[in-house]
N, C-alpha and C. Protein backbone atom coordinates (compact mmCIF):
# COMPACT_ATOMS: atom_id res chain seq x y z
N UNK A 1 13.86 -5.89 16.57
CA UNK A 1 14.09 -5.52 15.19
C UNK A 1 13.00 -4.53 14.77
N UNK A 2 13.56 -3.54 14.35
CA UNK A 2 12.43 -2.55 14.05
C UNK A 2 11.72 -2.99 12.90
N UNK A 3 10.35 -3.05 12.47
CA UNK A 3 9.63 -2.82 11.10
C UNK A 3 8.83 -1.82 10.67
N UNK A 4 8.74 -2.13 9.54
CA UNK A 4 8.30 -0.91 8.80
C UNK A 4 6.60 -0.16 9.54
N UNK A 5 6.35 0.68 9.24
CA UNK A 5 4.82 1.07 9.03
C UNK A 5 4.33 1.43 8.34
N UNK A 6 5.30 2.47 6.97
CA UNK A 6 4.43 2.58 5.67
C UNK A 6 5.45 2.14 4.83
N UNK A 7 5.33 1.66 3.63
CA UNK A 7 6.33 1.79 3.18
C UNK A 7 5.68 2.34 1.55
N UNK A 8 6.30 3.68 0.89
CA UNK A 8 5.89 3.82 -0.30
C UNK A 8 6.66 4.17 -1.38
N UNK A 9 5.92 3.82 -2.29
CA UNK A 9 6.74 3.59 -3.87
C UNK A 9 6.82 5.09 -4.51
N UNK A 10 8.14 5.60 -4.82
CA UNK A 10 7.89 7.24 -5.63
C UNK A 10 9.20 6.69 -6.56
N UNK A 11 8.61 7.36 -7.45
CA UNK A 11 9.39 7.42 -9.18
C UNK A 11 10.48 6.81 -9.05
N UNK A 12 11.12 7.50 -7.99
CA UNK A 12 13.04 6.85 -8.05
C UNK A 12 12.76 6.76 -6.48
N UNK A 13 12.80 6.17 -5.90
CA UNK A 13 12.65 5.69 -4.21
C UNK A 13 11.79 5.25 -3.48
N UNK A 14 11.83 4.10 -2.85
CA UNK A 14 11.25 3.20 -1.89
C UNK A 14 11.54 4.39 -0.67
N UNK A 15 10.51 5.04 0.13
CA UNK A 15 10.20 4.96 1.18
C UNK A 15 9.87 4.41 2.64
N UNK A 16 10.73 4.20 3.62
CA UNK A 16 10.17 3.32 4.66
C UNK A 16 9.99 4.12 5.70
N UNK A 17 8.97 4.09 6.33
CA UNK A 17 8.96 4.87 7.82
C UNK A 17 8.73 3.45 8.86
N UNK A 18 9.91 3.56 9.61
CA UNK A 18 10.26 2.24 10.81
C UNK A 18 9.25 2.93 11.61
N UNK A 19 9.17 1.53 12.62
CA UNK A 19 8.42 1.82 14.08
C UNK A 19 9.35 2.23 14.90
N UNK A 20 10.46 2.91 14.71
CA UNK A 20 11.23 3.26 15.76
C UNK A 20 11.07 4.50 15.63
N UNK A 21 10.62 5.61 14.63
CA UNK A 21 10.68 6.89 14.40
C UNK A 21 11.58 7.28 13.32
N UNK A 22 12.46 6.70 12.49
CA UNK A 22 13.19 6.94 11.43
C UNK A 22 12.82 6.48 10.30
N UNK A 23 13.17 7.14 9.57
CA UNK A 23 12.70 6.96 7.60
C UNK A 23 13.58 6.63 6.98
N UNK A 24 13.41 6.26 5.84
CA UNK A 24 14.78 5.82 4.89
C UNK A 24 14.01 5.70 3.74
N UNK A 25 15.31 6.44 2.69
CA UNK A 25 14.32 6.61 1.75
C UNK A 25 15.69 5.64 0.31
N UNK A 26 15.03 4.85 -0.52
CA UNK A 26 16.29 3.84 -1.10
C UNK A 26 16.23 4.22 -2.46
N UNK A 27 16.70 4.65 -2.71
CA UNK A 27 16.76 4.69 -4.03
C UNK A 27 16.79 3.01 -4.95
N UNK A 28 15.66 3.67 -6.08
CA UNK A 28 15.25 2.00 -6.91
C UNK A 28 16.18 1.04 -7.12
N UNK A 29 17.32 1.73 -7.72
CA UNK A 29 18.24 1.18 -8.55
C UNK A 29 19.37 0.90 -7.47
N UNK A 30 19.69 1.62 -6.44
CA UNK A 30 20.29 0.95 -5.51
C UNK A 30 19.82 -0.34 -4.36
N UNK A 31 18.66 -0.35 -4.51
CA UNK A 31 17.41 -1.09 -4.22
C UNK A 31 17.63 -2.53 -4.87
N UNK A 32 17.57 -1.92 -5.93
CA UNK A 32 17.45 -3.33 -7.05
C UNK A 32 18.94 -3.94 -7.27
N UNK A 33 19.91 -3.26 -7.09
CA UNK A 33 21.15 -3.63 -7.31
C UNK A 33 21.89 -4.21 -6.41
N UNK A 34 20.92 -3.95 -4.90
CA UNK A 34 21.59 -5.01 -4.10
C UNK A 34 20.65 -5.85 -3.43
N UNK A 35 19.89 -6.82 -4.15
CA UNK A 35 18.60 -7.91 -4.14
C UNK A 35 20.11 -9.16 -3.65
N UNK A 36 19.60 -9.29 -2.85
CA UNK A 36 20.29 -10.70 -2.04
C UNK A 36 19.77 -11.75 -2.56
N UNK A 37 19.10 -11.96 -3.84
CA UNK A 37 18.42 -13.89 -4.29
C UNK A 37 19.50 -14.42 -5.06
N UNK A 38 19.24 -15.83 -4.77
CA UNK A 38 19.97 -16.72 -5.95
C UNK A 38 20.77 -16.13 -7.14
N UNK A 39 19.66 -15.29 -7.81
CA UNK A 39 19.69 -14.99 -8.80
C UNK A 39 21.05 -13.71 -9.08
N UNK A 40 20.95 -12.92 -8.01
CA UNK A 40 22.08 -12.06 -7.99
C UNK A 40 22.94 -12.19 -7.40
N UNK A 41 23.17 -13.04 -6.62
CA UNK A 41 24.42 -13.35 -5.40
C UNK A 41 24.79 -14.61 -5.69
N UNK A 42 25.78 -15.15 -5.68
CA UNK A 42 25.67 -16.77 -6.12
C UNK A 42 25.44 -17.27 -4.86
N UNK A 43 25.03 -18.11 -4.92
CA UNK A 43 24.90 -19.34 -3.48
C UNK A 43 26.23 -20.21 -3.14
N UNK A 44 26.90 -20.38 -4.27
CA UNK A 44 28.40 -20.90 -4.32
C UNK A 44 29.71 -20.28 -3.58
N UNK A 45 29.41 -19.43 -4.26
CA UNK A 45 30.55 -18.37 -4.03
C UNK A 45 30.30 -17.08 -3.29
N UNK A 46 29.21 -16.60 -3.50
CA UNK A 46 28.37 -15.13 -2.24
C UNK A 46 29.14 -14.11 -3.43
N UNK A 47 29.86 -13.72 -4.83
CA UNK A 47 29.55 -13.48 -5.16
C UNK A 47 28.69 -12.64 -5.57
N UNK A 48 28.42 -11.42 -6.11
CA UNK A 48 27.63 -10.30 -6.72
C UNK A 48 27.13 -11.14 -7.93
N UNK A 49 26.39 -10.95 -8.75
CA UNK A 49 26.28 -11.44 -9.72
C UNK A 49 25.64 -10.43 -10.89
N UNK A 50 24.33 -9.72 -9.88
CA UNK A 50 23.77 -8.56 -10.34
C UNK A 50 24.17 -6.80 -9.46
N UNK A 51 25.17 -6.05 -10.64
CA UNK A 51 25.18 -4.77 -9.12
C UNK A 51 24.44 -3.75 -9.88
N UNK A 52 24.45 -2.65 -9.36
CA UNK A 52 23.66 -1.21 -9.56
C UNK A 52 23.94 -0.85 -10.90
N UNK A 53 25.63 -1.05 -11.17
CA UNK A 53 25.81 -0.75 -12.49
C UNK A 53 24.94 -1.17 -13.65
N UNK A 54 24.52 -2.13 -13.52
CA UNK A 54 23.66 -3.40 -14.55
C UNK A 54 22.55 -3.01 -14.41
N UNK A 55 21.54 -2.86 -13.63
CA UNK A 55 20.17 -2.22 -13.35
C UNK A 55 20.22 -0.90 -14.15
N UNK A 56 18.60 -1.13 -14.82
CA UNK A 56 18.21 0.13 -16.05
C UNK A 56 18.22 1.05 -14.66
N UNK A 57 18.30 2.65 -14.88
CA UNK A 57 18.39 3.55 -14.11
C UNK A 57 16.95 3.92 -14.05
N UNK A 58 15.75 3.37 -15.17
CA UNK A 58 14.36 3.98 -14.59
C UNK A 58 14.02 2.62 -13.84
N UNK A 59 14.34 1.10 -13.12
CA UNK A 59 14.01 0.82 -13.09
C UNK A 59 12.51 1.28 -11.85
N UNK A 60 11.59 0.34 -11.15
CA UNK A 60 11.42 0.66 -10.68
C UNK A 60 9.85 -0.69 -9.91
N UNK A 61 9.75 -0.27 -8.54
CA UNK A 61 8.83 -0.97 -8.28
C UNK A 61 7.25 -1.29 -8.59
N UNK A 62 7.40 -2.40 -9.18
CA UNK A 62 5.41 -2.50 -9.43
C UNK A 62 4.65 -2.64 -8.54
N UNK A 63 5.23 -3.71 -8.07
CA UNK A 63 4.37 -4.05 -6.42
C UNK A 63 5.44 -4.40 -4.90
N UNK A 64 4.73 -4.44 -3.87
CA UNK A 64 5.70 -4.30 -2.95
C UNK A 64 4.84 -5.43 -1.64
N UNK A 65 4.99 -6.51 -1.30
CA UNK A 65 4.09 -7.24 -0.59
C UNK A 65 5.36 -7.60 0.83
N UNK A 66 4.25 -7.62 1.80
CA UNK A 66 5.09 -7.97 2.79
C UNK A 66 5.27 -9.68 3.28
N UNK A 67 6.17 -10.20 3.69
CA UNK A 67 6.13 -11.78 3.91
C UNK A 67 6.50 -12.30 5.07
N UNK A 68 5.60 -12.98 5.53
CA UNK A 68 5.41 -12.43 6.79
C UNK A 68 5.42 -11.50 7.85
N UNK A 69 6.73 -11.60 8.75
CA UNK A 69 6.77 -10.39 9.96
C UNK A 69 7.96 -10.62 9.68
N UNK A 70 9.30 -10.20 8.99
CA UNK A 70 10.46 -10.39 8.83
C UNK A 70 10.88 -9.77 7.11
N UNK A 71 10.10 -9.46 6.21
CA UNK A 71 10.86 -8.91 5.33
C UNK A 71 9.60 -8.78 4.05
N UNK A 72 10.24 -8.38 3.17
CA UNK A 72 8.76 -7.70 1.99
C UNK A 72 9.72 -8.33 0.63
N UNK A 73 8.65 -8.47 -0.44
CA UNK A 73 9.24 -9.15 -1.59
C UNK A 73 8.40 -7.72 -2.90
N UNK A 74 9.20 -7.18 -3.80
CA UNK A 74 9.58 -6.32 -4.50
C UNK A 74 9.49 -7.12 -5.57
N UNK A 75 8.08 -6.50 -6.91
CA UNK A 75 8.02 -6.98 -8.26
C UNK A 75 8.38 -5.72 -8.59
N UNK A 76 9.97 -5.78 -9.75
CA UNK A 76 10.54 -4.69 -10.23
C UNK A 76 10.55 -4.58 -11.83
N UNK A 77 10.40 -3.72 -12.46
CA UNK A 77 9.51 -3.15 -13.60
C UNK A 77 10.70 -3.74 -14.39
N UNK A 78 11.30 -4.80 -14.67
CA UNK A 78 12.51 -4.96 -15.50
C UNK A 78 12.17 -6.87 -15.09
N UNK A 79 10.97 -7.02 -14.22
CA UNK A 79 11.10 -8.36 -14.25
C UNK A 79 11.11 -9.20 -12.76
N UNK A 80 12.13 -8.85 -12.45
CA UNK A 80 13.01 -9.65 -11.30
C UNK A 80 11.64 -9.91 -10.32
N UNK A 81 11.45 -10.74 -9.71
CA UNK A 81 10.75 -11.00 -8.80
C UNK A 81 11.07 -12.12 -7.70
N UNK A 82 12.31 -12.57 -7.65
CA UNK A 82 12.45 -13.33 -6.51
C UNK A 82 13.04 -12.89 -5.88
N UNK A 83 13.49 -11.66 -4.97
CA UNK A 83 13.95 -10.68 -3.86
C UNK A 83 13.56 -10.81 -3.32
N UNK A 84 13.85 -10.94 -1.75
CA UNK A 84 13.38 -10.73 -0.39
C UNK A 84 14.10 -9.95 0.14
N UNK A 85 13.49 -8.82 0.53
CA UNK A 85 14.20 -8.03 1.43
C UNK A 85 13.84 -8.07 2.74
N UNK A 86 14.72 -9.13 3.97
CA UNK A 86 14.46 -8.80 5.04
C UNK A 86 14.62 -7.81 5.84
N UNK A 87 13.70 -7.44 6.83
CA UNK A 87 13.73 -5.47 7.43
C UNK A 87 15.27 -5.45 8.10
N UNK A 88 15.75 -6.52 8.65
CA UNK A 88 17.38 -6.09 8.75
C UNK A 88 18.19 -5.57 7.79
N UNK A 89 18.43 -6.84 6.70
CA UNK A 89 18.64 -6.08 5.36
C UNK A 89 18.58 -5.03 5.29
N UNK A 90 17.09 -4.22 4.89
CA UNK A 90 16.89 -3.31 4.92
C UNK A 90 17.27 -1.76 5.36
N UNK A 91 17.11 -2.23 6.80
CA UNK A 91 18.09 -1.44 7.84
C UNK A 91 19.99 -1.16 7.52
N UNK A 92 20.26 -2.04 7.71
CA UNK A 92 21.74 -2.09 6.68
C UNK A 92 21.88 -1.46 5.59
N UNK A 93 20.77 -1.40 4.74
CA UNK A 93 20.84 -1.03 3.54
C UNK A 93 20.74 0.40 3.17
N UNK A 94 20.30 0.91 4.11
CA UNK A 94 19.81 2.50 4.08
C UNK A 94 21.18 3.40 4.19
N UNK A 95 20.59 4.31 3.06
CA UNK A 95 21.62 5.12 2.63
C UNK A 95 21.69 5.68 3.88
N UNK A 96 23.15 6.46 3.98
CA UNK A 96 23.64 7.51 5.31
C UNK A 96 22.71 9.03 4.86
């Protein structure tokens, strides 16, 4: 599984540069709009709960911590703080 080596915060996009040699760059709000927690996905049903549409368009990242060796957790300027983004996730997640 590839992981990250830098990963940085700009106005509107999360930056990742993998250890494989590729970058990906996420935009916030698509970022934030597809947070896999409780809170946005139901656990019941899998369910959306929170999508992109609903996310303020400045949102954006405060802090960005990594947890363990498997994925990074995202404090986003609107609040939300129980996201985990695992680097698969991640990978999946990256725009074309």
């Amino acid at each position: 599984m590839p992981r990250p080596l830098r990963i940085d915060a700009h106005p509107d996009a999360l930056v990742i540069a993998w250890d494989d040699g590729t970058e990906a760059s996420y935009p916030n709000r698509y970022l934030r709009g597809n947070c896999g927690c409780a809170n946005c996905v139901s656990e019941q049903t899998g369910r959306r709960m929170v999508t992109e549409a609903m996310v303020a368009p400045d949102v954006r990242p405060v802090a960005v911590q990594q947890v363990g060796n498997y994925a990074i957790q995202i404090i986003w300027s609107d609040n939300h703080t129980t996201g985990i983004y695992p680097f698969d996730r991640l990978r999946a997640l990256a725009p074309a």
